[in-house]
N, C-alpha and C. Protein backbone atom coordinates (compact mmCIF):
# COMPACT_ATOMS: atom_id res chain seq x y z
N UNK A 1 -100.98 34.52 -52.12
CA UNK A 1 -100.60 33.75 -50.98
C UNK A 1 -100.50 32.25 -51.32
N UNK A 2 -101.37 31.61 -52.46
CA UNK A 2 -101.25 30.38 -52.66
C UNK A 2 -100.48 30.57 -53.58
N UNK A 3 -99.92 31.04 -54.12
CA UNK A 3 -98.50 30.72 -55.36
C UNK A 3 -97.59 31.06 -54.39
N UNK A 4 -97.46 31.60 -52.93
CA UNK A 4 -96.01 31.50 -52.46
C UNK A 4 -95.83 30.46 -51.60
N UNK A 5 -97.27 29.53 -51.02
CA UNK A 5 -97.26 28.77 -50.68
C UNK A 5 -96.57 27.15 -51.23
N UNK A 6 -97.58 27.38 -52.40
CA UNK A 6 -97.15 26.35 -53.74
C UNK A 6 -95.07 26.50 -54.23
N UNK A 7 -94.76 27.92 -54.47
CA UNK A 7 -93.80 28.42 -54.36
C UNK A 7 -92.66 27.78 -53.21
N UNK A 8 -92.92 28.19 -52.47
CA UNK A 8 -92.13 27.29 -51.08
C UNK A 8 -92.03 25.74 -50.98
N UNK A 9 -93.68 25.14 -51.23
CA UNK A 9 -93.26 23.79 -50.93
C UNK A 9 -92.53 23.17 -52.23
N UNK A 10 -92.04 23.46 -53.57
CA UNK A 10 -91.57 23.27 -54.54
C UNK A 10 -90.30 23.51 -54.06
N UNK A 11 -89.45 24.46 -53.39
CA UNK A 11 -88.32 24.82 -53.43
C UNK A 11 -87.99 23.39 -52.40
N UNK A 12 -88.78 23.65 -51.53
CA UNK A 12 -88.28 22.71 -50.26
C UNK A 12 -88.60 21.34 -51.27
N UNK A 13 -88.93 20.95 -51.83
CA UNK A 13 -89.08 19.34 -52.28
C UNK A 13 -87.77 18.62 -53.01
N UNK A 14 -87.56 20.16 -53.60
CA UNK A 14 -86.17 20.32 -54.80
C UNK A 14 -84.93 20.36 -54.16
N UNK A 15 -85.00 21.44 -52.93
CA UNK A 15 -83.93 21.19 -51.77
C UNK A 15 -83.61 19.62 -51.83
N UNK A 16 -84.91 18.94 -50.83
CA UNK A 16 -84.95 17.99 -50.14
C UNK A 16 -84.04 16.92 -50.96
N UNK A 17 -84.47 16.69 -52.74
CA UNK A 17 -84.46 15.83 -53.88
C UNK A 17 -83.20 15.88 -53.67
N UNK A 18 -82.24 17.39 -53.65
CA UNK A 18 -80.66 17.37 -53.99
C UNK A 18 -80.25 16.69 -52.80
N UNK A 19 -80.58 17.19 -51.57
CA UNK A 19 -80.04 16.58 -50.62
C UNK A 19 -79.66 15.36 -50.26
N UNK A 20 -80.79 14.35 -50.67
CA UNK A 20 -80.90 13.06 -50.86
C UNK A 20 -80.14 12.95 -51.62
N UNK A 21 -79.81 12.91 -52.88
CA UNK A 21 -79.45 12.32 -54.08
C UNK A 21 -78.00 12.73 -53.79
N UNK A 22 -77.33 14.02 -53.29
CA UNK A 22 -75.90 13.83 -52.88
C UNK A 22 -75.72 13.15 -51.50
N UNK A 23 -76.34 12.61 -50.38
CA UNK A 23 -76.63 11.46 -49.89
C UNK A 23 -75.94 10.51 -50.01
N UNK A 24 -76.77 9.76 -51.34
CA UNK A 24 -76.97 8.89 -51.63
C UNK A 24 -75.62 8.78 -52.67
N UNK A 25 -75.22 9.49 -53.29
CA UNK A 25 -73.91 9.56 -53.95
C UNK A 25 -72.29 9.31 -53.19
N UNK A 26 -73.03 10.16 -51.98
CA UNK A 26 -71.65 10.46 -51.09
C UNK A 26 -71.39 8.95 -50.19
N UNK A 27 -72.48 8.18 -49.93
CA UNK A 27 -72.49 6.70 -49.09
C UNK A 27 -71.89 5.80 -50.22
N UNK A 28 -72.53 5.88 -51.76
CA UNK A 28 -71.89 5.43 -53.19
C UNK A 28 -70.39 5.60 -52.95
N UNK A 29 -69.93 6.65 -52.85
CA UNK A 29 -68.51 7.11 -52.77
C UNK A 29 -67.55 6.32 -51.44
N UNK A 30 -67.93 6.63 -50.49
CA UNK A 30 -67.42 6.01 -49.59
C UNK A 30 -67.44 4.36 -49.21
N UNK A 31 -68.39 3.94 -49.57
CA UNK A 31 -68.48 2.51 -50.03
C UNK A 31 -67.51 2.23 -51.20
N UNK A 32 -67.65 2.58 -51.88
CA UNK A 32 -66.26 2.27 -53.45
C UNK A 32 -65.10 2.80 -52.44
N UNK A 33 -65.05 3.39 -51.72
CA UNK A 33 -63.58 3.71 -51.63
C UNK A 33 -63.27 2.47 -50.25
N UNK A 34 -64.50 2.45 -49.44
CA UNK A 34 -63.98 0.97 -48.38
C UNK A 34 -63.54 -0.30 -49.51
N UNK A 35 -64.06 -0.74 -50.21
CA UNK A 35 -64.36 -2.07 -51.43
C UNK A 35 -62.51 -1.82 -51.36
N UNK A 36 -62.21 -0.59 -51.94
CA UNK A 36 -61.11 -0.25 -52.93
C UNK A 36 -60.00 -0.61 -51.52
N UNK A 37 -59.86 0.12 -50.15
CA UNK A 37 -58.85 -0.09 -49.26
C UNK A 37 -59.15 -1.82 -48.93
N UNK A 38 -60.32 -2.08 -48.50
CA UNK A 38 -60.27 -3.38 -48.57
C UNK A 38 -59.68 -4.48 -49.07
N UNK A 39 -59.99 -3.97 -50.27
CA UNK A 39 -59.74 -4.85 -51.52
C UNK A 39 -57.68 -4.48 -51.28
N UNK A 40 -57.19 -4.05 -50.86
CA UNK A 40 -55.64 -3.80 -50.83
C UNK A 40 -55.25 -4.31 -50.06
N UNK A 41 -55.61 -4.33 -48.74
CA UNK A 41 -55.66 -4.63 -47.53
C UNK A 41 -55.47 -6.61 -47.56
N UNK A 42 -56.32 -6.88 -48.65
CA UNK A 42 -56.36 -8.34 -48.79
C UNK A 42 -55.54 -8.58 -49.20
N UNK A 43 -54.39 -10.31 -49.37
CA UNK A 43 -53.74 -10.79 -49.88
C UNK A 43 -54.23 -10.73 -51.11
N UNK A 44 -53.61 -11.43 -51.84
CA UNK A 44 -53.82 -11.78 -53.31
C UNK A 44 -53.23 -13.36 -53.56
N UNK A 45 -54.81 -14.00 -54.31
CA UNK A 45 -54.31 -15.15 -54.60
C UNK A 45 -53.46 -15.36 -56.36
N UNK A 46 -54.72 -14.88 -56.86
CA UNK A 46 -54.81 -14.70 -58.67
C UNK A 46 -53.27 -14.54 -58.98
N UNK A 47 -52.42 -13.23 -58.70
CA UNK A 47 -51.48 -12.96 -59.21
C UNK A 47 -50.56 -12.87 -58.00
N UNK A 48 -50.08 -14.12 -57.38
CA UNK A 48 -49.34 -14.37 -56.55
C UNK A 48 -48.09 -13.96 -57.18
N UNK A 49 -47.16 -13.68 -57.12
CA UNK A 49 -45.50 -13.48 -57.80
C UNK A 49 -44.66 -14.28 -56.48
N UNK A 50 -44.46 -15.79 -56.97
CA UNK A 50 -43.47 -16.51 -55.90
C UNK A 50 -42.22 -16.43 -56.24
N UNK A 51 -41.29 -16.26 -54.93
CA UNK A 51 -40.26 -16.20 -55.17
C UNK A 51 -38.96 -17.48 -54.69
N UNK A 52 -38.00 -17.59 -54.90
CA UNK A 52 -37.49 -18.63 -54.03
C UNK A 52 -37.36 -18.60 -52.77
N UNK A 53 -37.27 -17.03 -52.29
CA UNK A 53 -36.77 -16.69 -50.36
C UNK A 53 -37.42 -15.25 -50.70
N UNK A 54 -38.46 -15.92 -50.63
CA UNK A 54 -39.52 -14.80 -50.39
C UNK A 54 -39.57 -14.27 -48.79
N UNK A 55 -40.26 -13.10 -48.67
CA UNK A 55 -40.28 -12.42 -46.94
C UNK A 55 -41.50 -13.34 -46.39
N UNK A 56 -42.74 -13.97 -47.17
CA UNK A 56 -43.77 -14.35 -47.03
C UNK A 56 -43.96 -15.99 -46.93
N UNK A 57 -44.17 -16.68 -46.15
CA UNK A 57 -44.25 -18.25 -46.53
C UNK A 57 -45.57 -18.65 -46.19
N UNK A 58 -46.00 -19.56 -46.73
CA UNK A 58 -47.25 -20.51 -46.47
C UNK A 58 -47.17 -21.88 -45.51
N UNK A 59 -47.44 -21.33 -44.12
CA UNK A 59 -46.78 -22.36 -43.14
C UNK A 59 -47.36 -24.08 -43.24
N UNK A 60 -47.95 -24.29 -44.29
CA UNK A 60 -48.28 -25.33 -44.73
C UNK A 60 -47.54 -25.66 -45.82
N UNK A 61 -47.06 -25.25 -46.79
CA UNK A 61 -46.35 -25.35 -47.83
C UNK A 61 -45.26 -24.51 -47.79
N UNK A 62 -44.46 -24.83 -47.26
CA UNK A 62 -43.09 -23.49 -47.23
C UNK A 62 -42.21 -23.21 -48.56
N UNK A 63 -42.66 -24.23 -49.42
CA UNK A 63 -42.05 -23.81 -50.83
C UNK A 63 -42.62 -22.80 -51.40
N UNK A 64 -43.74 -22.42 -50.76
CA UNK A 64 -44.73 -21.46 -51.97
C UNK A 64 -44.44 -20.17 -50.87
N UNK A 65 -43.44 -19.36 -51.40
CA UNK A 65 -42.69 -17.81 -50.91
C UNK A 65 -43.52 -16.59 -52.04
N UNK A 66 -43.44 -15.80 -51.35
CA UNK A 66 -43.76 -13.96 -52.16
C UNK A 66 -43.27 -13.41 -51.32
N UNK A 67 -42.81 -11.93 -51.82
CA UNK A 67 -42.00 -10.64 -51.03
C UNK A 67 -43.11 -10.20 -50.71
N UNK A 68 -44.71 -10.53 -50.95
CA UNK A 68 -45.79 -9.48 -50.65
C UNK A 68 -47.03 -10.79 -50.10
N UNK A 69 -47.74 -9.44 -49.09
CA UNK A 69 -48.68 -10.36 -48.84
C UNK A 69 -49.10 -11.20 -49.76
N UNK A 70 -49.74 -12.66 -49.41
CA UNK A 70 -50.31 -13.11 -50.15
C UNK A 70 -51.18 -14.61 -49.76
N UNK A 71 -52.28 -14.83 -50.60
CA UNK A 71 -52.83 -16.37 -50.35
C UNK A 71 -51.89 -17.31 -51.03
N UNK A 72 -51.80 -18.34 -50.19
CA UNK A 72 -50.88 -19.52 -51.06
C UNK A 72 -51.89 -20.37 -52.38
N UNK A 73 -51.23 -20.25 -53.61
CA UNK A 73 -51.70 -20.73 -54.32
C UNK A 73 -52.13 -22.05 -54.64
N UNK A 74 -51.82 -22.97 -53.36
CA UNK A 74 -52.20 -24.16 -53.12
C UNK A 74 -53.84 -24.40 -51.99
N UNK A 75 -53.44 -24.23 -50.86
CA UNK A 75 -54.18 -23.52 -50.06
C UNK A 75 -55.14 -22.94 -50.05
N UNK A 76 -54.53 -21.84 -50.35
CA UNK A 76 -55.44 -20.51 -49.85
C UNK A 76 -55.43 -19.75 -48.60
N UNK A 77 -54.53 -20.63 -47.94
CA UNK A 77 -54.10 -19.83 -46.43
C UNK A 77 -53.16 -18.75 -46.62
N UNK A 78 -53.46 -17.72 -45.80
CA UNK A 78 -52.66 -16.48 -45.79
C UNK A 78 -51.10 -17.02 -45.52
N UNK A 79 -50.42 -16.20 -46.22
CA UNK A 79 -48.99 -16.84 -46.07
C UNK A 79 -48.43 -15.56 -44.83
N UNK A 80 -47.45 -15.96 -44.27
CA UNK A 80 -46.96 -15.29 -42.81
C UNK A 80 -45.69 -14.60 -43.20
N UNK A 81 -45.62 -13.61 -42.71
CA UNK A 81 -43.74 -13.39 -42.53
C UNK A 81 -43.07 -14.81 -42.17
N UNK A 82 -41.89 -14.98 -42.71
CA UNK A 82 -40.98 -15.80 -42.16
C UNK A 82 -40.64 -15.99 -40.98
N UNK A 83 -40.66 -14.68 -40.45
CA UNK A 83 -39.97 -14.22 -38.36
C UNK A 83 -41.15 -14.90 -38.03
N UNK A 84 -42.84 -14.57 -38.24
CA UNK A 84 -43.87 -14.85 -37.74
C UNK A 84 -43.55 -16.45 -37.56
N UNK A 85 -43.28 -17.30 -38.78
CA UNK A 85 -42.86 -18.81 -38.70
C UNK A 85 -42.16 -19.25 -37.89
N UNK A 86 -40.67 -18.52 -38.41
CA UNK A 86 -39.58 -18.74 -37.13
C UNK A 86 -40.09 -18.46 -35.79
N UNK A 87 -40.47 -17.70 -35.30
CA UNK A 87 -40.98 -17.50 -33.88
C UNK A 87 -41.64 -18.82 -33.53
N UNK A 88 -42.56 -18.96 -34.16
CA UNK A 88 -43.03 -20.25 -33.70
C UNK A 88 -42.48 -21.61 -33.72
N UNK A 89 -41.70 -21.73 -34.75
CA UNK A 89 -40.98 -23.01 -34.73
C UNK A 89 -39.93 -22.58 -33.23
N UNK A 90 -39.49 -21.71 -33.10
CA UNK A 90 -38.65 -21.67 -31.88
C UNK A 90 -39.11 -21.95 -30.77
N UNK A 91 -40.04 -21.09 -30.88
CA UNK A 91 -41.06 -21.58 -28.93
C UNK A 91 -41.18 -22.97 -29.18
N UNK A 92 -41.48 -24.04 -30.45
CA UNK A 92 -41.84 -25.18 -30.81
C UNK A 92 -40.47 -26.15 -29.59
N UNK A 93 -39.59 -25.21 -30.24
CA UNK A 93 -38.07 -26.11 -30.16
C UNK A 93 -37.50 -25.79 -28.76
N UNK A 94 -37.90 -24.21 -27.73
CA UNK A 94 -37.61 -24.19 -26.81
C UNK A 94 -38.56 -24.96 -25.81
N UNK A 95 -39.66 -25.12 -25.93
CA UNK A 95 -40.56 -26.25 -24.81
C UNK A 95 -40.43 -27.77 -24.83
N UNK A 96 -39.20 -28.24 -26.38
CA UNK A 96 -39.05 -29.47 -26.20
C UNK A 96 -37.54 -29.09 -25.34
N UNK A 97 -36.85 -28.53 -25.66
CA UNK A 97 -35.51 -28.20 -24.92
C UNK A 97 -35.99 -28.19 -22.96
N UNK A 98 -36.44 -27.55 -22.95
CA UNK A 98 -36.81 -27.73 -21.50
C UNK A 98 -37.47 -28.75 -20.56
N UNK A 99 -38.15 -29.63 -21.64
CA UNK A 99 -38.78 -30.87 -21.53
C UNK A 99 -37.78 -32.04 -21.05
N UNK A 100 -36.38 -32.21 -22.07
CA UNK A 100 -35.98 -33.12 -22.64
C UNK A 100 -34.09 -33.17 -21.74
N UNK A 101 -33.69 -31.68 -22.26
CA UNK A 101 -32.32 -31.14 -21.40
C UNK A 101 -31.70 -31.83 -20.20
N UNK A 102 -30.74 -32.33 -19.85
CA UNK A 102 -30.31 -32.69 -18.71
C UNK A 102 -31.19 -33.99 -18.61
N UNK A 103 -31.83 -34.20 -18.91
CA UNK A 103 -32.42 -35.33 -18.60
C UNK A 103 -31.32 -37.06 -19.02
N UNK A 104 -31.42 -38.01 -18.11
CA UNK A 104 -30.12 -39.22 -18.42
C UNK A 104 -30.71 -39.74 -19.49
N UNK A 105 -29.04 -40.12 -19.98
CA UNK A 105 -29.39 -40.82 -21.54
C UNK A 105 -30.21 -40.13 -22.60
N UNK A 106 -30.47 -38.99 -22.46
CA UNK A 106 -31.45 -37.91 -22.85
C UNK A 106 -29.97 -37.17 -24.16
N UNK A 107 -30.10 -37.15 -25.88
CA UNK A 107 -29.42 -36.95 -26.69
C UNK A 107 -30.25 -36.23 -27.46
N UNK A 108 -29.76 -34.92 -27.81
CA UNK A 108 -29.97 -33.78 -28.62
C UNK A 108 -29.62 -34.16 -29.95
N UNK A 109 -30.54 -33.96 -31.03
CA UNK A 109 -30.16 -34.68 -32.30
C UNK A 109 -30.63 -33.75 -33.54
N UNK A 110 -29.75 -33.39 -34.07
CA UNK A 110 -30.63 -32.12 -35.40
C UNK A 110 -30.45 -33.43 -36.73
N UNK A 111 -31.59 -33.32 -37.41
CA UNK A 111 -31.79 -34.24 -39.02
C UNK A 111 -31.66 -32.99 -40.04
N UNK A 112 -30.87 -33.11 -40.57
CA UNK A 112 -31.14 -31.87 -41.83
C UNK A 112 -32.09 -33.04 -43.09
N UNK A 113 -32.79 -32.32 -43.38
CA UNK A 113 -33.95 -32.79 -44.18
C UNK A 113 -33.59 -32.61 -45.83
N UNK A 114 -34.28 -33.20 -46.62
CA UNK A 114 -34.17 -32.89 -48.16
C UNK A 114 -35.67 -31.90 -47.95
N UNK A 115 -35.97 -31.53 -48.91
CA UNK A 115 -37.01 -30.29 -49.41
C UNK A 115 -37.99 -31.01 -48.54
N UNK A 116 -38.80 -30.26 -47.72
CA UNK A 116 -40.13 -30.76 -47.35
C UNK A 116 -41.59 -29.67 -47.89
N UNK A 117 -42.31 -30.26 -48.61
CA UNK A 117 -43.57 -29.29 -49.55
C UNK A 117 -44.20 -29.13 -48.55
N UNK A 118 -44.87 -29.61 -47.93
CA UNK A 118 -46.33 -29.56 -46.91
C UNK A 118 -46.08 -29.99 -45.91
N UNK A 119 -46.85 -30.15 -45.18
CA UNK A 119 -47.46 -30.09 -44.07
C UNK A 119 -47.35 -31.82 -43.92
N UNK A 120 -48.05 -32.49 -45.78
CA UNK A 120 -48.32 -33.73 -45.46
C UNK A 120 -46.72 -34.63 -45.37
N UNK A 121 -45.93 -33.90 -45.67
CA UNK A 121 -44.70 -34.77 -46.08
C UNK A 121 -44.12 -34.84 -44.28
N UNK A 122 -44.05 -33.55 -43.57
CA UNK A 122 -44.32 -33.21 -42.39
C UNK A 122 -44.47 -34.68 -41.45
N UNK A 123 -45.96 -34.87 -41.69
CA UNK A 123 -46.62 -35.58 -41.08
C UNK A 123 -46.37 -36.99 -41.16
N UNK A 124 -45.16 -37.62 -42.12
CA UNK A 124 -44.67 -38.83 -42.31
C UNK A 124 -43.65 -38.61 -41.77
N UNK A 125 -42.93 -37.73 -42.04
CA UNK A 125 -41.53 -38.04 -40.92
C UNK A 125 -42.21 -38.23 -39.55
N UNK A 126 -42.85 -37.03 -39.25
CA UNK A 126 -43.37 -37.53 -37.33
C UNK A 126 -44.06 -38.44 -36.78
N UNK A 127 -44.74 -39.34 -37.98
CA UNK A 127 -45.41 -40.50 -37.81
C UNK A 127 -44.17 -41.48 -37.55
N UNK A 128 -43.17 -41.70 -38.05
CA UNK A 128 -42.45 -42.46 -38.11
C UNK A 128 -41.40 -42.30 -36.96
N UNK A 129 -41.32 -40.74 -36.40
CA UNK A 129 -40.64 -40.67 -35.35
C UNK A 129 -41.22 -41.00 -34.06
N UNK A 130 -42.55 -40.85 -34.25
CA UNK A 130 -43.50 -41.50 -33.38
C UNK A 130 -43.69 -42.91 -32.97
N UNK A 131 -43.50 -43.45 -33.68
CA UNK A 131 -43.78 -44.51 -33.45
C UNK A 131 -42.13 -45.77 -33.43
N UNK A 132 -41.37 -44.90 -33.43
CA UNK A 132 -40.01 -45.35 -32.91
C UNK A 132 -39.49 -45.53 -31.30
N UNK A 133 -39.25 -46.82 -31.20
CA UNK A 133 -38.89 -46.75 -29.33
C UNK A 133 -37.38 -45.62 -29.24
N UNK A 134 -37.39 -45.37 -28.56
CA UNK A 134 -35.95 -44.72 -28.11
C UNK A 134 -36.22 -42.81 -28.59
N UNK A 135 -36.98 -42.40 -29.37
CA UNK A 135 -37.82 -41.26 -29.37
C UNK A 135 -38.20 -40.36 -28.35
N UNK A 136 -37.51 -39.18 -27.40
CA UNK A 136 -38.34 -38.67 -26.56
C UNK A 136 -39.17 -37.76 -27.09
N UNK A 137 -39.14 -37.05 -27.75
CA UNK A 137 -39.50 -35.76 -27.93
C UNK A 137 -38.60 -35.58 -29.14
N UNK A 138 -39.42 -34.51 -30.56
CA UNK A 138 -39.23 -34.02 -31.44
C UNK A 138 -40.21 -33.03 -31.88
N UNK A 139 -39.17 -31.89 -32.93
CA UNK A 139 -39.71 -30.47 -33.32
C UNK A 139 -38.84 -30.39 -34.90
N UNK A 140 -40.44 -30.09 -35.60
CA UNK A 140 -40.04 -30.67 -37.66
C UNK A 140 -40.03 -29.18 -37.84
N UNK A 141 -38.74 -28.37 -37.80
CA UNK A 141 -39.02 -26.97 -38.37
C UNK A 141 -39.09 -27.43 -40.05
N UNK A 142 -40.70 -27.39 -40.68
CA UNK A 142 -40.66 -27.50 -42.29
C UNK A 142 -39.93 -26.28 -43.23
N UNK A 143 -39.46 -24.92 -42.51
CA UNK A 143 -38.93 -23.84 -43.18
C UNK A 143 -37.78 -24.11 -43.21
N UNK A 144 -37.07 -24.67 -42.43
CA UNK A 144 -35.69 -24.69 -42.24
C UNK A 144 -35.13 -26.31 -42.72
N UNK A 145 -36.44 -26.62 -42.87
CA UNK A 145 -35.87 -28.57 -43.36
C UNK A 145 -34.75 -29.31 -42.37
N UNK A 146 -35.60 -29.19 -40.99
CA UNK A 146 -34.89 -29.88 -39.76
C UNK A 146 -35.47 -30.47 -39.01
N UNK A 147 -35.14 -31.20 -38.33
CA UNK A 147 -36.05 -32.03 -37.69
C UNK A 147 -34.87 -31.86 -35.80
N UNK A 148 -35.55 -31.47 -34.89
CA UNK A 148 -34.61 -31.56 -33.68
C UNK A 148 -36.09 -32.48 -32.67
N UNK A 149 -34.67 -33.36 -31.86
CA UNK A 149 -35.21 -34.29 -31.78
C UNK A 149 -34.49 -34.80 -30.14
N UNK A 150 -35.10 -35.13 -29.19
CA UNK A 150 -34.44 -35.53 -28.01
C UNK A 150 -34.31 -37.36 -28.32
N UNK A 151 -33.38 -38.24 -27.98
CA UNK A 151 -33.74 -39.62 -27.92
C UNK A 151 -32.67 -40.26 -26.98
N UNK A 152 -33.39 -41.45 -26.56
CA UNK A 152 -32.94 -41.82 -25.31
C UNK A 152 -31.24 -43.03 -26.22
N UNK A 153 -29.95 -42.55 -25.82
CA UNK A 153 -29.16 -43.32 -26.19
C UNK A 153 -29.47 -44.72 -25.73
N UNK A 154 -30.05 -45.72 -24.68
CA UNK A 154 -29.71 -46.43 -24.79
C UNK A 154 -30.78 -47.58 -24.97
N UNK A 155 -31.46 -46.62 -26.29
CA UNK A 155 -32.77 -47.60 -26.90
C UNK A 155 -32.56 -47.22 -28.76
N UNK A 156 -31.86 -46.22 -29.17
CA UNK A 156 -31.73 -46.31 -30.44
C UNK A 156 -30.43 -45.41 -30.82
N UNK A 157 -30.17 -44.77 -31.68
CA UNK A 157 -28.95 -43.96 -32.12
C UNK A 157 -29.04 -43.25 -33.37
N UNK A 158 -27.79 -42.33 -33.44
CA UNK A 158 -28.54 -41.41 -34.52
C UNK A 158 -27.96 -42.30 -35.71
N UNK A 159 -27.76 -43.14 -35.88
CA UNK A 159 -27.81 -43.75 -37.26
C UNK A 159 -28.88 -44.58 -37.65
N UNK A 160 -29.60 -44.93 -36.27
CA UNK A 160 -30.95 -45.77 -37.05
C UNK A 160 -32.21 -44.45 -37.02
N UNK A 161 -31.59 -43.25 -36.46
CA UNK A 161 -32.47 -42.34 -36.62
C UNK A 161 -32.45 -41.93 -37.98
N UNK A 162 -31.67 -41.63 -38.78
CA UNK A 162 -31.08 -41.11 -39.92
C UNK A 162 -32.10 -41.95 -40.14
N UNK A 163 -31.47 -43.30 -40.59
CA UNK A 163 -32.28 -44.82 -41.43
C UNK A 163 -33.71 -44.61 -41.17
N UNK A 164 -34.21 -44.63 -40.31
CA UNK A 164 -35.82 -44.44 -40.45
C UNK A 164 -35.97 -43.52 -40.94
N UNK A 165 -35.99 -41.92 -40.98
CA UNK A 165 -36.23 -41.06 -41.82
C UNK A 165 -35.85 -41.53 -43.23
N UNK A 166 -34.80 -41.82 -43.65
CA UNK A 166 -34.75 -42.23 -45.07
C UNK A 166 -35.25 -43.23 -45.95
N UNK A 167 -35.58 -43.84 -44.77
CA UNK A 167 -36.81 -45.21 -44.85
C UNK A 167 -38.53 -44.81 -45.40
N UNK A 168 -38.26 -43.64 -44.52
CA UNK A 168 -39.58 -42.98 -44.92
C UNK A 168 -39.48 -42.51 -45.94
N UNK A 169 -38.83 -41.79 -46.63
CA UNK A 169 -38.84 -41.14 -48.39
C UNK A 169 -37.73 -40.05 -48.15
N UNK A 170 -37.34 -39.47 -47.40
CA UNK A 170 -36.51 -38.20 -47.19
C UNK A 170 -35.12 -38.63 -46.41
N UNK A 171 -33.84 -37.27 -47.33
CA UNK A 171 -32.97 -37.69 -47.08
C UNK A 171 -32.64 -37.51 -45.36
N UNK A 172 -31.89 -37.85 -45.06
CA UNK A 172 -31.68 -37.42 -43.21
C UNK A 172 -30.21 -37.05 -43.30
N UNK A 173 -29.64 -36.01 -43.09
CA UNK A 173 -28.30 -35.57 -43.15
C UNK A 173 -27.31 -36.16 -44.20
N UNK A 174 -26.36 -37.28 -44.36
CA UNK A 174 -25.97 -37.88 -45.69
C UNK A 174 -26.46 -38.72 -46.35
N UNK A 175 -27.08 -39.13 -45.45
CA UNK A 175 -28.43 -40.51 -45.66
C UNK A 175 -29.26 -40.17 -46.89
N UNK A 176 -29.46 -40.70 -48.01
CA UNK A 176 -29.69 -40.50 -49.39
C UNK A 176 -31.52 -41.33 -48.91
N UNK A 177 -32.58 -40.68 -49.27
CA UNK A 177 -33.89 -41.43 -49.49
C UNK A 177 -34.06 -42.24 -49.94
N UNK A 178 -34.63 -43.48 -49.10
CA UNK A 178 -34.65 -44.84 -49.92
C UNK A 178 -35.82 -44.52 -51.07
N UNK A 179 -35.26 -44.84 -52.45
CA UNK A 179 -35.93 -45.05 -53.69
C UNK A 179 -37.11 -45.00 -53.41
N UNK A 180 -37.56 -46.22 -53.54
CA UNK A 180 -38.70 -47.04 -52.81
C UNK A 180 -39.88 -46.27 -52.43
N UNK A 181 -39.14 -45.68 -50.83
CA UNK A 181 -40.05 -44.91 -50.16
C UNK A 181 -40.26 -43.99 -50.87
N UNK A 182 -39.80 -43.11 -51.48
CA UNK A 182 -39.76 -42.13 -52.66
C UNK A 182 -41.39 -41.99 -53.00
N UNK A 183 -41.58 -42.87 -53.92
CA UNK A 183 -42.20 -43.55 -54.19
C UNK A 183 -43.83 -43.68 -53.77
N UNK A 184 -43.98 -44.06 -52.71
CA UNK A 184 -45.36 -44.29 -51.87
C UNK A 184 -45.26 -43.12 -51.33
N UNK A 185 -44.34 -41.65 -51.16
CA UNK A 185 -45.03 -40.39 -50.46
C UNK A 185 -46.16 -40.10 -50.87
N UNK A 186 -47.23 -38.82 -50.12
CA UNK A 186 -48.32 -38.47 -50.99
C UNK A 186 -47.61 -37.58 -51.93
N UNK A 187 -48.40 -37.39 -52.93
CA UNK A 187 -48.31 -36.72 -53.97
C UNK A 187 -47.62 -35.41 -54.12
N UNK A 188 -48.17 -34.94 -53.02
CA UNK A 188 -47.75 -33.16 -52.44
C UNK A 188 -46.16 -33.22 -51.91
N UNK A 189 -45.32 -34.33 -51.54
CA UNK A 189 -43.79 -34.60 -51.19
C UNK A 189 -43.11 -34.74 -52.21
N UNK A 190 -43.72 -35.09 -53.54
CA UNK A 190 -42.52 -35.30 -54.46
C UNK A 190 -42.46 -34.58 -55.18
């Protein structure tokens, strides 16, 4: 009776041991395999593959394109579908349109831009459109290298609009970038 006792609690310990230990294998397993979808699931910075008109842009840097997800290699921000961009630059451009439209002396104005890198190059044209009298309202699509822009005709015109943008470092439709300004952009514009 005590060797089937002894007998039994041995089997059950040995049970118990396997049980655990494939357990503990099978949580092993399924953990490596979350890591592994995870790990796919993520962009990729390391081996970005940029392209020129990539499906993917980095809405801070729109030069830096991939056909595949990815982190921008500047950054590190997830780069977007293009539509995802465009969408937004549009709602950008339809709430100044509705703002600005019909309104007197009120002039619709598109800038075609030279290359814009960032965000920071961005941020000098609109400083400068900002701080221009005759300015109502403006929208810097950086993907499309445009600038649309409401301004009141009878405080400035689109030729001193051009001139200030090119004043600033970037070309404005034929308007060639003054040298100069070239020059003093940040680093990330040229």
């Amino acid at each position: 009776m005590i060797k089937f006792k002894f007998t039994s609690i041995l089997i059950i310990y040995i049970v118990g041991i396997f049980i655990l230990n494939g357990c503990t294998k099978s949580e092993k397993n399924t953990s490596q395999t979350d890591k592994q979808s995870t790990n796919q699931d993520k962009p990729k910075t390391d081996s970005v593959k940029l392209v020129e008109n990539g499906k993917y842009v980095c809405p801070m840097h729109p030069t830096m394109q991939s056909n595949e997800p990815a982190k921008c290699p500047i950054c590190k921000m997830n780069m977007v579908t293009k539509d995802e961009l465009n969408k937004e630059m549009s709602e950008g451009h339809e709430k100044m349109e509705e703002k600005y439209a019909g309104k007197p002396n009120a002039i619709h104005f598109e800038v075609n831009l030279s290359v814009v890198k960032s965000t920071d190059c961005q941020a000098v044209i609109e400083n400068e459109l900002k701080n221009s009298p005759g300015i109502l309202g403006y929208h810097t699509d950086i993907l499309n290298r445009v600038v649309h822009l409401y301004f009141d005709k009878t405080k400035t015109s689109k030729d001193n609009i051009e001139k200030l943008i090119s004043d600033a470092g970037f070309d404005a439709n034929d308007k060639k970038a003054n040298p100069e300004a070239v020059k003093n952009l940040p680093a990330s514009c040229k």
